[in-house]
Protein backbone atom coordinates (compact mmCIF):
# COMPACT_ATOMS: atom_id res chain seq x y z
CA UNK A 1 14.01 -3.28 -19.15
CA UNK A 2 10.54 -3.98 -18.19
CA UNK A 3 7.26 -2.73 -19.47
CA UNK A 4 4.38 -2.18 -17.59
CA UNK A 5 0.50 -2.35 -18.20
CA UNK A 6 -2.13 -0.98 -15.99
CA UNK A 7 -5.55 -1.58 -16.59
CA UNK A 8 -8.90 -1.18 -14.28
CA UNK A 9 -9.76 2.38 -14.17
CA UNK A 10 -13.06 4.17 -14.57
CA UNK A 11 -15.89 5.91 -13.47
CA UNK A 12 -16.82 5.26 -10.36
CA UNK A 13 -19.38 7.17 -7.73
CA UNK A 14 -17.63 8.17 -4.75
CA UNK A 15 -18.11 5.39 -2.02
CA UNK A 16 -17.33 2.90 -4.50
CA UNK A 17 -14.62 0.94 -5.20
CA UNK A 18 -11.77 -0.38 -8.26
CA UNK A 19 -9.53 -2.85 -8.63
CA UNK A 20 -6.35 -1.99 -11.27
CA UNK A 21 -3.83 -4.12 -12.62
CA UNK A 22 -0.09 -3.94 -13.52
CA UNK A 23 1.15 -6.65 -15.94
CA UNK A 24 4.87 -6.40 -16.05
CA UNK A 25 6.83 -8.16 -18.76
CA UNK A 26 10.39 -8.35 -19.89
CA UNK A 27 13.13 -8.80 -17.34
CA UNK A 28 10.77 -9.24 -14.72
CA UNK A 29 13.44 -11.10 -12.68
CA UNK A 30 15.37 -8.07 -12.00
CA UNK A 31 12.65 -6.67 -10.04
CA UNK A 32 12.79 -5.73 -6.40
CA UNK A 33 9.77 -3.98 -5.73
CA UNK A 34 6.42 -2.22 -7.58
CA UNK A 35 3.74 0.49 -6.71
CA UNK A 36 1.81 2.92 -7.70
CA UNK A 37 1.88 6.04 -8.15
CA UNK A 38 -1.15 9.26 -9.21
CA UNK A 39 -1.56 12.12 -10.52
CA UNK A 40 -4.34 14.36 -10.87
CA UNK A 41 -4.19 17.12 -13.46
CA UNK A 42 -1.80 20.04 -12.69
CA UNK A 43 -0.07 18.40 -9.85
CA UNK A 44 2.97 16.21 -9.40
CA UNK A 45 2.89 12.83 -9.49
CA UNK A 46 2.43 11.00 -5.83
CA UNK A 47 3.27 7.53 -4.02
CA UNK A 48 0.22 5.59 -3.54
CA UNK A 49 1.51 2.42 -2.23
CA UNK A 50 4.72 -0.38 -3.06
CA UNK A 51 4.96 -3.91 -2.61
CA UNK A 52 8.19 -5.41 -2.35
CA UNK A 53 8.75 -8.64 -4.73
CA UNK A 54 9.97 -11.20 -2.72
CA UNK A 55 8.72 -10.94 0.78
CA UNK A 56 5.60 -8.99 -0.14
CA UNK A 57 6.05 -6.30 2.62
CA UNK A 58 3.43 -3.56 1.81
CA UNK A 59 4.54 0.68 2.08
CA UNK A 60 1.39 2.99 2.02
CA UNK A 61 0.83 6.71 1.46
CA UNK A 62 -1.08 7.95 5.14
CA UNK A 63 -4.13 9.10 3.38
CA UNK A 64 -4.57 5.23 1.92
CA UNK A 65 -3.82 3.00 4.62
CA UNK A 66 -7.47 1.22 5.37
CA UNK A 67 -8.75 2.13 2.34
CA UNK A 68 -6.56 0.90 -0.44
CA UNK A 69 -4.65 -2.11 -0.65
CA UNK A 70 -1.89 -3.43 -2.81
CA UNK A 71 -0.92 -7.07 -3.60
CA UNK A 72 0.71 -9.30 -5.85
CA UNK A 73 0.63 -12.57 -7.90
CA UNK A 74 3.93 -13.50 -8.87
CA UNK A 75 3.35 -16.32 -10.94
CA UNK A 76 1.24 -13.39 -13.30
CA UNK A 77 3.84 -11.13 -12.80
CA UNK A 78 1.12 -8.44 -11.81
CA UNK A 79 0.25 -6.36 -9.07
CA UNK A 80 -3.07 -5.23 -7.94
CA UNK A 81 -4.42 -2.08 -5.88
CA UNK A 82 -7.67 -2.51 -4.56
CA UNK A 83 -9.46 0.68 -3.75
CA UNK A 84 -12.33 1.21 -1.49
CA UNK A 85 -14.44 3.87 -0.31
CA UNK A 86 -12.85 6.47 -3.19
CA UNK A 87 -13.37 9.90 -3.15
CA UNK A 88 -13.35 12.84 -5.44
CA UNK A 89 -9.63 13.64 -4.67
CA UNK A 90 -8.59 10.14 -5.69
CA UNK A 91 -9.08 11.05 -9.61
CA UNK A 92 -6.44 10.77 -11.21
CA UNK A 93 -4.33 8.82 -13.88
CA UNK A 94 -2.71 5.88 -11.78
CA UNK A 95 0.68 4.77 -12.87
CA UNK A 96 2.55 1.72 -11.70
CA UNK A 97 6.17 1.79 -11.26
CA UNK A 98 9.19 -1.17 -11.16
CA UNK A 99 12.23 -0.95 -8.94
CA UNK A 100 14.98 -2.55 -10.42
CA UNK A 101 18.65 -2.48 -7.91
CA UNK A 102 17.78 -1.96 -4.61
CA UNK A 103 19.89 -0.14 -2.72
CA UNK A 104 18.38 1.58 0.19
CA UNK A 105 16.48 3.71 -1.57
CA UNK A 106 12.90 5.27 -0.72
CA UNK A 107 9.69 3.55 -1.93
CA UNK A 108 7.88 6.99 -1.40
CA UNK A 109 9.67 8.87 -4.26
CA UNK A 110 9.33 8.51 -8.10
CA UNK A 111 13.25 8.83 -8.65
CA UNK A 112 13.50 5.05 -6.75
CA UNK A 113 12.08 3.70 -9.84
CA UNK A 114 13.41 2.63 -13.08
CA UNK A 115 10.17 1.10 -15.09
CA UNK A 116 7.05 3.03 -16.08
CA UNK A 117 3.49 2.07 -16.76
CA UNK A 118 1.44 4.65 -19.52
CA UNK A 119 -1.59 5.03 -16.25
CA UNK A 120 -4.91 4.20 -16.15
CA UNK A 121 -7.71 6.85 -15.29
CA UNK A 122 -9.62 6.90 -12.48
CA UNK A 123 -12.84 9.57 -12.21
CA UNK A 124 -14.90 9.32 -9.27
CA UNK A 125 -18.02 11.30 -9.21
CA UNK A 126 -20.17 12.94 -6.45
């Protein structure tokens, strides 16, 4: 199993930007991929962006690309989204996600992932 810790959210004005963090820990070896994932009150949770582990290809939602930007450290064991010009719609509690087998599977859906991060919240303001 591994556990997952986000940090980095806030308040931010829109325009602005934040940087989270996903510290993974535990059998971190037996992962093949990460991302993130949000969701804003009352909706369903939504791909953001994945990175895989080794290789460090990069899979965004459309409505992110040139705006947000994942990466990784591997020696930390933590991933990063960087997120730029936000906008009101981006609020939301970010989660970040660990693949464990893969087998094919889509990076887009929630079901492709084993490992669960509590979120962090992100409010962007007017």
């Amino acid at each position: 199993q591994v556990q997952l810790v986000e940090s980095g959210g806030g308040l931010v004005q829109a325009g602005g930007s934040l940087r989270l963090s996903c510290a993974a820990s535990g059998l971190t070896f037996s992962m093949r991929a990460m991302g993130w994932f949000r969701q804003a009150p009352g909706k369903e949770r939504v791909f953001v962006a994945a990175i895989r582990w080794n290789g460090g290809n990069t899979y965004y939602a459309d409505s992110m690309k040139g705006r947000f930007t994942i990466s990784r450290d591997i020696a930390k064991n933590t991933i990063y989204l960087q997120m730029n010009s936000l906008k009101p719609e981006d609020a939301a509690v970010y989660h970040c996600a660990a693949m464990g087998t893969y087998y094919g599977q889509s990076f887009y859906n929630t079901g492709s992932y084993d490992s669960w991060g509590q979120g962090t919240q992100v409010t962007v303001t007017v």
